[in-house]
PDB file of N, CA and C in Angstrom:
ATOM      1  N   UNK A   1      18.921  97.246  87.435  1.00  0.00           N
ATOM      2  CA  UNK A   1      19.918  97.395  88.462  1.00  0.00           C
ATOM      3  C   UNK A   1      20.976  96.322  88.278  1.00  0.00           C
ATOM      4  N   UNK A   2      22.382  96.511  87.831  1.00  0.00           N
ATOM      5  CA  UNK A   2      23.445  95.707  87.679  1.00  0.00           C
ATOM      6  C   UNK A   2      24.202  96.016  87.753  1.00  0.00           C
ATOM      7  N   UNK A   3      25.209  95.391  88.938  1.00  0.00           N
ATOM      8  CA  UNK A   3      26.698  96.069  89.029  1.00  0.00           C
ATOM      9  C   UNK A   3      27.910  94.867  88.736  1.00  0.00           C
ATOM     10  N   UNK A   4      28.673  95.380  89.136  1.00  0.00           N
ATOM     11  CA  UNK A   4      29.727  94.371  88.456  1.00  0.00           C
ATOM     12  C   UNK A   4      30.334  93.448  89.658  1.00  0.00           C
ATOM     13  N   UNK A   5      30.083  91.668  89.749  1.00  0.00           N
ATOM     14  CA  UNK A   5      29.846  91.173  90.976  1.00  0.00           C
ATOM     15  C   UNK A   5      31.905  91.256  91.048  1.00  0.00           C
ATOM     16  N   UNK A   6      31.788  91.071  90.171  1.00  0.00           N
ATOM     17  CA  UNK A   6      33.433  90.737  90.092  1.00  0.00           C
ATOM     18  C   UNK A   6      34.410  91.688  91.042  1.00  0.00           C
ATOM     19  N   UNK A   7      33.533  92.768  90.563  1.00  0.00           N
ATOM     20  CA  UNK A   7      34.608  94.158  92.377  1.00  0.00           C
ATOM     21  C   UNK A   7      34.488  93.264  93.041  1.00  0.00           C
ATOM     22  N   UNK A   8      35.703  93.352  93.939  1.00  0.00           N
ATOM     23  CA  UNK A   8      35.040  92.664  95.321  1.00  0.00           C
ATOM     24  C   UNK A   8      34.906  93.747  96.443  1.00  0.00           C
ATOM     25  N   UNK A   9      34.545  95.126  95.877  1.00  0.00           N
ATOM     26  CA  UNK A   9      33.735  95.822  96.600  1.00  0.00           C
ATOM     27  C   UNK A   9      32.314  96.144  96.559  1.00  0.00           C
ATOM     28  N   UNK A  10      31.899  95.499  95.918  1.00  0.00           N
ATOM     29  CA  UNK A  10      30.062  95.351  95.332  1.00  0.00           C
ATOM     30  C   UNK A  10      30.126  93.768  95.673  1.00  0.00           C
ATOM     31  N   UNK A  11      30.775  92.806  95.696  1.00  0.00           N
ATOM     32  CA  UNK A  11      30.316  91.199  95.810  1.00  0.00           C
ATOM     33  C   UNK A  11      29.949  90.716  97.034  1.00  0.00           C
ATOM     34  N   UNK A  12      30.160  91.029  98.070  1.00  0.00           N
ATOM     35  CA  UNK A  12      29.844  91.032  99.283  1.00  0.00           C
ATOM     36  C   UNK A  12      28.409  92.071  99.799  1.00  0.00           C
ATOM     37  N   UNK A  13      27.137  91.263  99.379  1.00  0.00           N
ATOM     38  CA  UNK A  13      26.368  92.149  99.448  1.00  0.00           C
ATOM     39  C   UNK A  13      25.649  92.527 100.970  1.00  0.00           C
ATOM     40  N   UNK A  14      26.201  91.258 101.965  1.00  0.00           N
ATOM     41  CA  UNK A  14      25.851  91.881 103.505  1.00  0.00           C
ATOM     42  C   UNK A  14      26.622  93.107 104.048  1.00  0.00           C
ATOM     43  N   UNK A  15      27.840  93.037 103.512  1.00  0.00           N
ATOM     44  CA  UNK A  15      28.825  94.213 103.899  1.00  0.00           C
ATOM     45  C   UNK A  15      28.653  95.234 103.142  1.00  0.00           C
ATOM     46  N   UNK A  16      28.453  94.931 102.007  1.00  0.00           N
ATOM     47  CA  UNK A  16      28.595  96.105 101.120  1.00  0.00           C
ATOM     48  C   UNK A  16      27.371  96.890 100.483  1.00  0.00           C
ATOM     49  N   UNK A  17      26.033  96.968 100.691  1.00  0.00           N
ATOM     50  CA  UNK A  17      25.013  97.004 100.116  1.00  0.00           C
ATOM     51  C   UNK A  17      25.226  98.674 100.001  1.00  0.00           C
ATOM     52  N   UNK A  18      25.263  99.408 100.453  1.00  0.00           N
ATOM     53  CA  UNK A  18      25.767 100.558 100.439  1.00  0.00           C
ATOM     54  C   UNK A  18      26.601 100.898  99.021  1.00  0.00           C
ATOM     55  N   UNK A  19      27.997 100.342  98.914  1.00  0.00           N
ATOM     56  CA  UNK A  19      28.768  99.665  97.569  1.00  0.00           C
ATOM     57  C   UNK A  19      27.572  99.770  96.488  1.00  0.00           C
ATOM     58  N   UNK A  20      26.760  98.825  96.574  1.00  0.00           N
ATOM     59  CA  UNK A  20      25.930  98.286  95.388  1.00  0.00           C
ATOM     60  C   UNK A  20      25.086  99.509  95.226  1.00  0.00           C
ATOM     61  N   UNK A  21      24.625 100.244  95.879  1.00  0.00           N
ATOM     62  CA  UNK A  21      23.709 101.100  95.388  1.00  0.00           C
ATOM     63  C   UNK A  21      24.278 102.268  95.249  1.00  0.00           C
ATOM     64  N   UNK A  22      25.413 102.724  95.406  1.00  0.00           N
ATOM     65  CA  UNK A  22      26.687 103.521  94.693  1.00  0.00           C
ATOM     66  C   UNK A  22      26.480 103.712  93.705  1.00  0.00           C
ATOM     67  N   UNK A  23      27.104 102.397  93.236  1.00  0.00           N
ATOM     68  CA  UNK A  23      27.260 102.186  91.582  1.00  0.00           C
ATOM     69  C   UNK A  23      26.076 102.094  91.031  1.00  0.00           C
ATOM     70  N   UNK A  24      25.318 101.743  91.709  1.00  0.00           N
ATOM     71  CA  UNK A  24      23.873 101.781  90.770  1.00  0.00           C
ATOM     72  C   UNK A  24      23.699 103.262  90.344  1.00  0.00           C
ATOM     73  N   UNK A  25      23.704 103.919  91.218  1.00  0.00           N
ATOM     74  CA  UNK A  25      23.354 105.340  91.326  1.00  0.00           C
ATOM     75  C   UNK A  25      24.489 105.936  90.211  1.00  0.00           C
ATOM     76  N   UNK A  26      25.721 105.432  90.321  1.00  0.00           N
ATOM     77  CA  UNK A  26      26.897 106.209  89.776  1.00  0.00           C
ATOM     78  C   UNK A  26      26.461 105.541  88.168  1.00  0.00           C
ATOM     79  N   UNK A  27      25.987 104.833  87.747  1.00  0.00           N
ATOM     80  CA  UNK A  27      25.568 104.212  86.495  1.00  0.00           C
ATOM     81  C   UNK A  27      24.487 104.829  86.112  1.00  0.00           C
ATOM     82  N   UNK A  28      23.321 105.400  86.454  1.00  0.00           N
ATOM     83  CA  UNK A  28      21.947 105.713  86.348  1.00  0.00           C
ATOM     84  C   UNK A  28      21.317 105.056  86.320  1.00  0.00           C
ATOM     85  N   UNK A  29      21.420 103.755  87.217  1.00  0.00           N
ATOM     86  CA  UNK A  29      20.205 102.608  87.422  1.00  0.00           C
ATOM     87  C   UNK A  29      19.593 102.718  88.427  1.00  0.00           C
ATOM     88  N   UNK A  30      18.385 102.149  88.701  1.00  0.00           N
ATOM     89  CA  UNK A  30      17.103 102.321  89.758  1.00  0.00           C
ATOM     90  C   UNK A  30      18.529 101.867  90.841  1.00  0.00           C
ATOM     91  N   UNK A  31      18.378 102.148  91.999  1.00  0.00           N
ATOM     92  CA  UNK A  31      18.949 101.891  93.058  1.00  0.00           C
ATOM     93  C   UNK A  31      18.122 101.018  94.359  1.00  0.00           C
ATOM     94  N   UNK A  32      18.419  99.762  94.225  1.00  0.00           N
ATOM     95  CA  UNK A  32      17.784  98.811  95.047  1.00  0.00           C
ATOM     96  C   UNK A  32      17.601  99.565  96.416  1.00  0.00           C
ATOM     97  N   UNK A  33      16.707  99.404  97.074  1.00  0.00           N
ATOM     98  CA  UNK A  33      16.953 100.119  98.489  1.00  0.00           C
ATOM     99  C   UNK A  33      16.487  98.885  99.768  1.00  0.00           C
ATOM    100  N   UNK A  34      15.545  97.938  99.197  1.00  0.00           N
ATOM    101  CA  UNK A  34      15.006  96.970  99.850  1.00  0.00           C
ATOM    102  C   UNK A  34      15.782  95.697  99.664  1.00  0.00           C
ATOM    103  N   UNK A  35      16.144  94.807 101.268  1.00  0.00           N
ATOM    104  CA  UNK A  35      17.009  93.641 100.639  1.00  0.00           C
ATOM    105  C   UNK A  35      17.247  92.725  99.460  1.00  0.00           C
ATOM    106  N   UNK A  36      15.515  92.377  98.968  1.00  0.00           N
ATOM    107  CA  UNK A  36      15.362  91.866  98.128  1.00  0.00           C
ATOM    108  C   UNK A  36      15.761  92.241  96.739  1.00  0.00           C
ATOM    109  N   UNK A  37      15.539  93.557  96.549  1.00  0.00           N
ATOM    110  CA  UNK A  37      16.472  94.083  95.467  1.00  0.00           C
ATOM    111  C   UNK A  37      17.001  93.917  95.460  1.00  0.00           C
ATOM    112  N   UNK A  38      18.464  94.317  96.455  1.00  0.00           N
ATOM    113  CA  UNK A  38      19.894  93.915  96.580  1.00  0.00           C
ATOM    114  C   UNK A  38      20.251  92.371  96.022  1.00  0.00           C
ATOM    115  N   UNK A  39      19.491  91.547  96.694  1.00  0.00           N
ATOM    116  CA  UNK A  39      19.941  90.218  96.147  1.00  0.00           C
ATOM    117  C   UNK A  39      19.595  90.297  95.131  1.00  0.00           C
ATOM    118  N   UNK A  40      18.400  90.801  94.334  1.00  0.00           N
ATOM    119  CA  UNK A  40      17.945  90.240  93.049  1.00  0.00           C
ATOM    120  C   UNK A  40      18.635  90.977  92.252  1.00  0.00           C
ATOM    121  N   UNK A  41      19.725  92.227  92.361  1.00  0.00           N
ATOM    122  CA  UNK A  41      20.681  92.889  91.885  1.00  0.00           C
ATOM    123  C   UNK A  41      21.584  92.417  91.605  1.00  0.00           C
ATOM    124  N   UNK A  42      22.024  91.405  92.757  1.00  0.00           N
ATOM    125  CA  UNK A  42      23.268  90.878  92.872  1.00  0.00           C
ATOM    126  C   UNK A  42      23.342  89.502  91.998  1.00  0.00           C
ATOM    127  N   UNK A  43      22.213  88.996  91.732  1.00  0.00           N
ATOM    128  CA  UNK A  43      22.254  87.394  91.252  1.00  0.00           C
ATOM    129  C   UNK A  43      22.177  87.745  89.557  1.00  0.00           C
ATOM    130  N   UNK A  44      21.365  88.871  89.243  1.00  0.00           N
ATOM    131  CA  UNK A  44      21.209  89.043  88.356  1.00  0.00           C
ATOM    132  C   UNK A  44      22.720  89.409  87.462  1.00  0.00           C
ATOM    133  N   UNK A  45      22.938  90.091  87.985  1.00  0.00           N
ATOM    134  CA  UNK A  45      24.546  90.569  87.712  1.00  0.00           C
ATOM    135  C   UNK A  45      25.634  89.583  87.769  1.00  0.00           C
ATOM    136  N   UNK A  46      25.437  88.413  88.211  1.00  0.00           N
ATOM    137  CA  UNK A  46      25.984  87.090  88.809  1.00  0.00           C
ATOM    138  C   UNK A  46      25.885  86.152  87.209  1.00  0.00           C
ATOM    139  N   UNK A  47      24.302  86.541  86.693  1.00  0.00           N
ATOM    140  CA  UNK A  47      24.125  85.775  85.683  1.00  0.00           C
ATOM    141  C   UNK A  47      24.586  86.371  84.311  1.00  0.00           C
ATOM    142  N   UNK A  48      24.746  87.490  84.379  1.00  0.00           N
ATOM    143  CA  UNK A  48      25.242  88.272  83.095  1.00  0.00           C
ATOM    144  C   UNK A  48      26.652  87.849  83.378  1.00  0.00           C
ATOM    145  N   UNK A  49      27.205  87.607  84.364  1.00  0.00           N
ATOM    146  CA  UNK A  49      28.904  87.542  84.087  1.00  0.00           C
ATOM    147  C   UNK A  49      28.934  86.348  83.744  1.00  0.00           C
ATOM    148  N   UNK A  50      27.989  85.539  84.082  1.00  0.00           N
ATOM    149  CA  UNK A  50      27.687  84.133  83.294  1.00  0.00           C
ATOM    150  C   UNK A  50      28.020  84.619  81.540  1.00  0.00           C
ATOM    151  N   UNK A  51      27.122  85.312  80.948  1.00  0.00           N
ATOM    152  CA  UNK A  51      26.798  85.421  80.029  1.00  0.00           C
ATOM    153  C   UNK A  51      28.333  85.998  79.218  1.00  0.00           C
ATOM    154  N   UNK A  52      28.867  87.105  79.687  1.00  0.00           N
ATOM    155  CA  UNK A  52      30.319  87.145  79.122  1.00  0.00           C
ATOM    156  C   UNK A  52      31.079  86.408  79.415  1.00  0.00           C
ATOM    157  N   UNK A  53      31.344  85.329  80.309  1.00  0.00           N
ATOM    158  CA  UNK A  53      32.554  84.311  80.249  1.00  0.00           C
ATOM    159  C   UNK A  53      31.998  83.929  79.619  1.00  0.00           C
ATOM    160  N   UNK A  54      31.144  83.326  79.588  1.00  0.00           N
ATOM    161  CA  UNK A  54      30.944  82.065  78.426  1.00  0.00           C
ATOM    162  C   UNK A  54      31.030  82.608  76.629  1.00  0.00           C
ATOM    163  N   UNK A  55      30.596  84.340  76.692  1.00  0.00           N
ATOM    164  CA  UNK A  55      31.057  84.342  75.109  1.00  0.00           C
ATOM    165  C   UNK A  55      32.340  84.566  75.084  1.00  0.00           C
ATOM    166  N   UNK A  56      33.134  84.757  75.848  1.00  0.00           N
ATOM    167  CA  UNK A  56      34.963  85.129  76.208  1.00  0.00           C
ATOM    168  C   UNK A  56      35.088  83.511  75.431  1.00  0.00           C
ATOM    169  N   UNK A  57      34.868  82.375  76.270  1.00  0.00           N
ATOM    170  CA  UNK A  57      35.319  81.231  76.251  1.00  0.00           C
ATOM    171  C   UNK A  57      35.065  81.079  75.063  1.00  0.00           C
ATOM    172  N   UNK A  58      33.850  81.381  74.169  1.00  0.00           N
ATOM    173  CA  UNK A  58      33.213  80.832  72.555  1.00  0.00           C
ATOM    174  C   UNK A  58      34.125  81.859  71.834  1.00  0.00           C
ATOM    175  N   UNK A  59      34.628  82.930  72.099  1.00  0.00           N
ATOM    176  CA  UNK A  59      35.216  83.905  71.163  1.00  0.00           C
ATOM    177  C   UNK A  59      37.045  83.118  71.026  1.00  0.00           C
ATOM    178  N   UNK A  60      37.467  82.899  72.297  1.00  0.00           N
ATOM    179  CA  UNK A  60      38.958  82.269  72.537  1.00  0.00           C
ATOM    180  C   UNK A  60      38.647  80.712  71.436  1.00  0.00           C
ATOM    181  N   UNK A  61      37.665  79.649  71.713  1.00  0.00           N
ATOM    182  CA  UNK A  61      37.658  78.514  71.737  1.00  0.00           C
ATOM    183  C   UNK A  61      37.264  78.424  70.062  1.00  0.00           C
ATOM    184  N   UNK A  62      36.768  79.224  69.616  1.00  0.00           N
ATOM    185  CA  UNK A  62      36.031  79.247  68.138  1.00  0.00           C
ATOM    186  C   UNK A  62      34.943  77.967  68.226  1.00  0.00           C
ATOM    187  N   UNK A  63      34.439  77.615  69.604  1.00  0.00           N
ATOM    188  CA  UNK A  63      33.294  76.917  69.410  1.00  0.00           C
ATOM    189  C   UNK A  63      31.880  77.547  70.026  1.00  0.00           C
ATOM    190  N   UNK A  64      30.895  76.857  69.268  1.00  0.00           N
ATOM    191  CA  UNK A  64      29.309  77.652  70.421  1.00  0.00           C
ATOM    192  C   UNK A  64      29.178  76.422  71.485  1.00  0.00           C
ATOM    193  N   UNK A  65      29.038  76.817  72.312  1.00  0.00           N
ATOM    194  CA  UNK A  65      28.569  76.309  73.649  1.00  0.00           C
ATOM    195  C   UNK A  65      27.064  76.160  73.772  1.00  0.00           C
ATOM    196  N   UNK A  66      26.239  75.143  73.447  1.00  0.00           N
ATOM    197  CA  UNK A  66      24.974  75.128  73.799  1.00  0.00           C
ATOM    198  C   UNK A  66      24.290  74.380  74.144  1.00  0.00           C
ATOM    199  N   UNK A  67      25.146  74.124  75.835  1.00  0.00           N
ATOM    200  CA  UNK A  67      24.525  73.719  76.472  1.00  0.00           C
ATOM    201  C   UNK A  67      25.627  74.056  78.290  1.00  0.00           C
ATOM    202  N   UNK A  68      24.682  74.305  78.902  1.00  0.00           N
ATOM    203  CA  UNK A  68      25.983  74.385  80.110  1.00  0.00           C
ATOM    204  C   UNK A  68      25.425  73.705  80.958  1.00  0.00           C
ATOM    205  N   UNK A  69      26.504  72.948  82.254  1.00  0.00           N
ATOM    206  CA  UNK A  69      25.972  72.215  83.166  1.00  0.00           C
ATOM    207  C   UNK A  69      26.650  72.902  84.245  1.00  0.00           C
ATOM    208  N   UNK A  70      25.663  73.421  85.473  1.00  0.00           N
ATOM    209  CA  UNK A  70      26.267  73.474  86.552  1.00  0.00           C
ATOM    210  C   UNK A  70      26.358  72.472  87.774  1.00  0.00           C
ATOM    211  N   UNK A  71      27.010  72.415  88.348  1.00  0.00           N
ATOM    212  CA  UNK A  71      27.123  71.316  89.514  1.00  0.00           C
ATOM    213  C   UNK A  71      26.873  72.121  91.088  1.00  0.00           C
ATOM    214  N   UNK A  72      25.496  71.635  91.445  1.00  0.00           N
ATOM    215  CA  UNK A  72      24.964  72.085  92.644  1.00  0.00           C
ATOM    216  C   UNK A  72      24.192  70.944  93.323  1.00  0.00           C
ATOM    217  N   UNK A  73      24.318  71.466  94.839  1.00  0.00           N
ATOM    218  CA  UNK A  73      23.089  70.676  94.827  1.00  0.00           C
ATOM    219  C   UNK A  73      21.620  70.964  94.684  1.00  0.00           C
ATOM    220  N   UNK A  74      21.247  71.515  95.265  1.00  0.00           N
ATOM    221  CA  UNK A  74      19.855  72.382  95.226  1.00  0.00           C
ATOM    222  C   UNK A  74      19.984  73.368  94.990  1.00  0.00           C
ATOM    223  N   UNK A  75      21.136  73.937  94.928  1.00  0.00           N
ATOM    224  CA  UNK A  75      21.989  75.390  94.401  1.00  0.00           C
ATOM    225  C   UNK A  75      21.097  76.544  94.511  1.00  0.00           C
ATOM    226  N   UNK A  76      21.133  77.682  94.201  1.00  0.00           N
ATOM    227  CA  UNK A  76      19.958  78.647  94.385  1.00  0.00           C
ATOM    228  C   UNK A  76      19.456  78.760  93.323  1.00  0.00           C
ATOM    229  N   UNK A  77      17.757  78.220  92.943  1.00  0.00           N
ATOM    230  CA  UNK A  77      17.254  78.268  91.906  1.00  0.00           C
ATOM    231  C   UNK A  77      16.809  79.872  91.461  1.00  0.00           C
ATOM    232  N   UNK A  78      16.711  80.805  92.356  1.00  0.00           N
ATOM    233  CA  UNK A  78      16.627  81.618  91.709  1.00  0.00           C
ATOM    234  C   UNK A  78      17.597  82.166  90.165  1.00  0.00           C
ATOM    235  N   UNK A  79      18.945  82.168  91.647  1.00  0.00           N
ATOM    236  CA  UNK A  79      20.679  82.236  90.083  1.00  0.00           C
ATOM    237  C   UNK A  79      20.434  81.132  89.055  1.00  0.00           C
ATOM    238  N   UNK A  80      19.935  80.215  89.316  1.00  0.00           N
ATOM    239  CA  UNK A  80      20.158  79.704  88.137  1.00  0.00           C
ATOM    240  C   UNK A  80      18.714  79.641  87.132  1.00  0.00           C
ATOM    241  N   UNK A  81      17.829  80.244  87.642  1.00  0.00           N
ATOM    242  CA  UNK A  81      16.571  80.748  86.341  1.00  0.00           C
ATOM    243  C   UNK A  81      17.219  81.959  85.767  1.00  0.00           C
ATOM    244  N   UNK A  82      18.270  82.956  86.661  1.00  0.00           N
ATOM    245  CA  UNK A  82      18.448  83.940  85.582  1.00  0.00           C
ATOM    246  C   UNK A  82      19.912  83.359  85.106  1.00  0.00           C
ATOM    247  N   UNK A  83      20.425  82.417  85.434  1.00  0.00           N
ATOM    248  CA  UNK A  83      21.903  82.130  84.427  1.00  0.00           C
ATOM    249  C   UNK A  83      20.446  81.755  82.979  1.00  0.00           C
ATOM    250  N   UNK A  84      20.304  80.685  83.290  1.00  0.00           N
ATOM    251  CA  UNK A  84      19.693  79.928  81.898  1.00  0.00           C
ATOM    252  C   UNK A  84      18.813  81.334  80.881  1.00  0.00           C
ATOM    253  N   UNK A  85      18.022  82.081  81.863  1.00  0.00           N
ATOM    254  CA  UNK A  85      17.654  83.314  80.874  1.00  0.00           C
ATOM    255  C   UNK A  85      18.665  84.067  80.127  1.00  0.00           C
ATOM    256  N   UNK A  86      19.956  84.616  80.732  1.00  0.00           N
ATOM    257  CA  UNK A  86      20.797  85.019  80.388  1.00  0.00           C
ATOM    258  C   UNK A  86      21.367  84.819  79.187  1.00  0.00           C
ATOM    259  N   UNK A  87      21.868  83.125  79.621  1.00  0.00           N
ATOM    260  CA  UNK A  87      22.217  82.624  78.605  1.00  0.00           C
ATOM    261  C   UNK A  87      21.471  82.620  76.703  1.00  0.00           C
ATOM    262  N   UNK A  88      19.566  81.755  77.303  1.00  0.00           N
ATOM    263  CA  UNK A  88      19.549  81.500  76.260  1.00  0.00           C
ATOM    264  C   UNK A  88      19.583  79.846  75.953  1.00  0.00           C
ATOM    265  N   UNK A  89      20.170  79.071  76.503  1.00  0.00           N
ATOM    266  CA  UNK A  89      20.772  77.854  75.979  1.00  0.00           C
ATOM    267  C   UNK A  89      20.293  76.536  77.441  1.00  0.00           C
ATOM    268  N   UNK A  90      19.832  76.110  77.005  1.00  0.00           N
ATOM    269  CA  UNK A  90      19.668  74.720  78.190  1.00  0.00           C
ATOM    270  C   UNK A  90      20.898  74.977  79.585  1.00  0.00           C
ATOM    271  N   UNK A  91      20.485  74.932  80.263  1.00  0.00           N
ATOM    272  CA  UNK A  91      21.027  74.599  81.925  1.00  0.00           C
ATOM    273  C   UNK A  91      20.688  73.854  82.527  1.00  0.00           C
ATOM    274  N   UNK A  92      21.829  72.839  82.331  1.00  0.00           N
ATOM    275  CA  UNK A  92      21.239  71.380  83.362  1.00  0.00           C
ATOM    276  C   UNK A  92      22.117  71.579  84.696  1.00  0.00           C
ATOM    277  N   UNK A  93      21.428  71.072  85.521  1.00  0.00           N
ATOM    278  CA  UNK A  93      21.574  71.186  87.061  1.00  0.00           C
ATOM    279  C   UNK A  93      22.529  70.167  87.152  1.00  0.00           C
ATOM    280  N   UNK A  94      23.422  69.677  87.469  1.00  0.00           N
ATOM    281  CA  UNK A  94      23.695  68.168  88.210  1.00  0.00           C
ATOM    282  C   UNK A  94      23.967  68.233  89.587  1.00  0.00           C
ATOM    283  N   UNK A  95      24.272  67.091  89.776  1.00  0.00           N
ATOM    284  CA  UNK A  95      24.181  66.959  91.609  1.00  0.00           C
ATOM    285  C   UNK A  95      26.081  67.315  91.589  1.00  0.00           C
ATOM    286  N   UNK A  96      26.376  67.881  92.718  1.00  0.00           N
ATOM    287  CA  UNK A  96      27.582  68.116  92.825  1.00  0.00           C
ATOM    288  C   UNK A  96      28.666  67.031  92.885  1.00  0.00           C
ATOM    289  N   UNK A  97      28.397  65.747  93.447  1.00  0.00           N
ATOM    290  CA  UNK A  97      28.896  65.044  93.270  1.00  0.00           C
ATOM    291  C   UNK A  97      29.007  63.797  91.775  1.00  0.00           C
ATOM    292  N   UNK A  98      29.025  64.849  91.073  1.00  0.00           N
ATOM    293  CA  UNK A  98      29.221  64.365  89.791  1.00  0.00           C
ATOM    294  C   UNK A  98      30.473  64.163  89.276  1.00  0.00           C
ATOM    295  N   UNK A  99      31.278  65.294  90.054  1.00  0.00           N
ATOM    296  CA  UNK A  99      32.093  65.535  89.493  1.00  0.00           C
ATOM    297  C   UNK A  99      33.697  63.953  90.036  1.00  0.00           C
ATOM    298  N   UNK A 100      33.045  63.975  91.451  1.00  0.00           N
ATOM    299  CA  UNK A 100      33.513  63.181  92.335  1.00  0.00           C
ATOM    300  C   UNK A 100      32.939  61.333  91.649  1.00  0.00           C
ATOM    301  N   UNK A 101      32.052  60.886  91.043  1.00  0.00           N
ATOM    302  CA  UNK A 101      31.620  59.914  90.354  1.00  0.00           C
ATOM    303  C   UNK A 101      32.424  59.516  88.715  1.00  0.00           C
ATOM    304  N   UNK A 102      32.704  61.268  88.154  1.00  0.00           N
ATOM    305  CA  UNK A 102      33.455  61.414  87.013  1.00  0.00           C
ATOM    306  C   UNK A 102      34.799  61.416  86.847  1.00  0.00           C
ATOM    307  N   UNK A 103      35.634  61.373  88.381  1.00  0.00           N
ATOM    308  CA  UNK A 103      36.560  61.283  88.518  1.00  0.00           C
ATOM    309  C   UNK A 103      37.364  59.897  88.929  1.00  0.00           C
ATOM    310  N   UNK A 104      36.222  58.853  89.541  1.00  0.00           N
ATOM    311  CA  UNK A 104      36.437  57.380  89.934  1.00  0.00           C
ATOM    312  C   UNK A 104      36.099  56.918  88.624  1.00  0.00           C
ATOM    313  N   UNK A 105      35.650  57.095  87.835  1.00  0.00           N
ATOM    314  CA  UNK A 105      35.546  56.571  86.474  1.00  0.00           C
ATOM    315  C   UNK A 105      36.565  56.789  85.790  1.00  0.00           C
ATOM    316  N   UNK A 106      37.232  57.789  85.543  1.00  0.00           N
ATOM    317  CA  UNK A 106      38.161  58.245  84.598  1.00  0.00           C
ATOM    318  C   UNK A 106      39.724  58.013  85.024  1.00  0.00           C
ATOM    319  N   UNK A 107      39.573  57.053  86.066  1.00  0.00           N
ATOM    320  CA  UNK A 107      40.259  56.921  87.246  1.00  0.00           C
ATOM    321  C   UNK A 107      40.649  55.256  86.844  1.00  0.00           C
ATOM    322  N   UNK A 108      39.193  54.856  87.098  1.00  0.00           N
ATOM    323  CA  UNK A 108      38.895  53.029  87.086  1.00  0.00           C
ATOM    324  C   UNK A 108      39.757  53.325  85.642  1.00  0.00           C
ATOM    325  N   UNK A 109      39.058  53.743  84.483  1.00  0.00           N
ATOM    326  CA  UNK A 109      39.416  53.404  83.219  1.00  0.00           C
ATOM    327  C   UNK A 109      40.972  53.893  82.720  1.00  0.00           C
ATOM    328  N   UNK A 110      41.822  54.917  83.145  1.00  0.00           N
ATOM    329  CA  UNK A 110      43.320  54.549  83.516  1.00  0.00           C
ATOM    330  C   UNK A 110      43.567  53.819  83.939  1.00  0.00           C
ATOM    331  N   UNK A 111      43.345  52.960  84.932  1.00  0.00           N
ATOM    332  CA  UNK A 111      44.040  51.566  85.309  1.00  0.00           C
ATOM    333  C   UNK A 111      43.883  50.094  84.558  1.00  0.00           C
ATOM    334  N   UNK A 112      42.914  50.397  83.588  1.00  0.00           N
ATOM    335  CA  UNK A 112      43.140  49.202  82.977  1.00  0.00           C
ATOM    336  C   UNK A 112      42.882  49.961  81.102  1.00  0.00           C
ATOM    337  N   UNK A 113      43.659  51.405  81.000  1.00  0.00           N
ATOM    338  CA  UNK A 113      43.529  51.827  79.562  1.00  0.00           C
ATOM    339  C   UNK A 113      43.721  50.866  78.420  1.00  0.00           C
ATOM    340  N   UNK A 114      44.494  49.791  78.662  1.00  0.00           N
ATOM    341  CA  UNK A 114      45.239  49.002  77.524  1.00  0.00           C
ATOM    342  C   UNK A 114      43.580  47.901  77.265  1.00  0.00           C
ATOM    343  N   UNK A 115      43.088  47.665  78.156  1.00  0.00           N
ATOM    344  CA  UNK A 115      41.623  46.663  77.767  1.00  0.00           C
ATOM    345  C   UNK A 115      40.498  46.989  77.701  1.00  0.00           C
ATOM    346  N   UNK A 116      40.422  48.593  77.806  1.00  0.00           N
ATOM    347  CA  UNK A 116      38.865  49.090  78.265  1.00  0.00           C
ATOM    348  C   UNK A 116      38.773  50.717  77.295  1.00  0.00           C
ATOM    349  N   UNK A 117      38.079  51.088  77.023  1.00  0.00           N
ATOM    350  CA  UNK A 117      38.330  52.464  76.551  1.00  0.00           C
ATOM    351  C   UNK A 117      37.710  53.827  77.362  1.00  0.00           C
ATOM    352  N   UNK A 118      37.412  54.558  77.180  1.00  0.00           N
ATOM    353  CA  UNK A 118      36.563  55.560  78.019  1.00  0.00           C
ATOM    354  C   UNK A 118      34.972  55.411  77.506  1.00  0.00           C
ATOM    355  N   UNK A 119      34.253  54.898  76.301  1.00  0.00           N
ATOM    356  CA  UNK A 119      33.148  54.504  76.098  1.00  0.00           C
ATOM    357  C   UNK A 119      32.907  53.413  77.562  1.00  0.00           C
ATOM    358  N   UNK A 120      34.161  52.587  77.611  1.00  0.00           N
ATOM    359  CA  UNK A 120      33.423  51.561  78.593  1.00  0.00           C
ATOM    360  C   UNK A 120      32.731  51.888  80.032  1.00  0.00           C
ATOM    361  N   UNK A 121      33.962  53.188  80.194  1.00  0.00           N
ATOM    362  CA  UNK A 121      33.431  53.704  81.655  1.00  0.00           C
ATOM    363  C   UNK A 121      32.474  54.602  81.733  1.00  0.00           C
ATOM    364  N   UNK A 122      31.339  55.014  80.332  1.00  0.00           N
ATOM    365  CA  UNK A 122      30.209  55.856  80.737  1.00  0.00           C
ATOM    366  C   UNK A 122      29.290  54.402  80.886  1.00  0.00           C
TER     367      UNK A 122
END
């Protein structure tokens, strides 16, 4: 069962569950009928679009990607056992405020670029 989360008439799966089992049906896939399907329809399909951006990005970039990090906090481990299946390739979790730690660093080390390098600020 996989539809395409990207409609944003299937992505909204409290409103739209109806939507989702449409297209399931209009595809010839089992058609979730129980909530839990629905979500496990929906995440799953969540993780495959994982799986084509990221070869979009390796096909544009002419590099392999192998390794991805998402930034969550406790994020939903389900989505992210099927991103990393999807994928194939290591999925590291980080805490969301990583990004906010990576940015006072890269920050500190512009203000004094001429004496310090970016090695200094990992």
């Amino acid at each position: 069962m996989l539809n395409q989360p990207h409609r944003s008439a299937v992505f909204d799966a409290r409103r739209h569950a109806g939507e989702i089992q449409a297209f399931c049906k209009e595809t010839n896939q089992l058609v979730p009928r129980k909530p839990g399907q629905i979500v496990r329809c929906i995440l799953e399909s969540l993780a495959l679009l994982y799986r084509r951006t990221l070869r979009e990005i390796e096909a544009i970039t002419g590099s392999e990607i192998n390794r991805l990090y998402l930034l969550a906090d406790s994020g939903n481990i389900l989505l992210n056992h099927f991103i990393a299946n999807a994928l194939q390739i290591p999925v590291v979790i980080a805490p969301a405020d990583a990004t906010s730690i990576g940015n006072v660093i890269v920050q500190s080390v512009a203000l004094v670029i001429s004496n310090h390098s970016m090695r200094h600020g990992r």
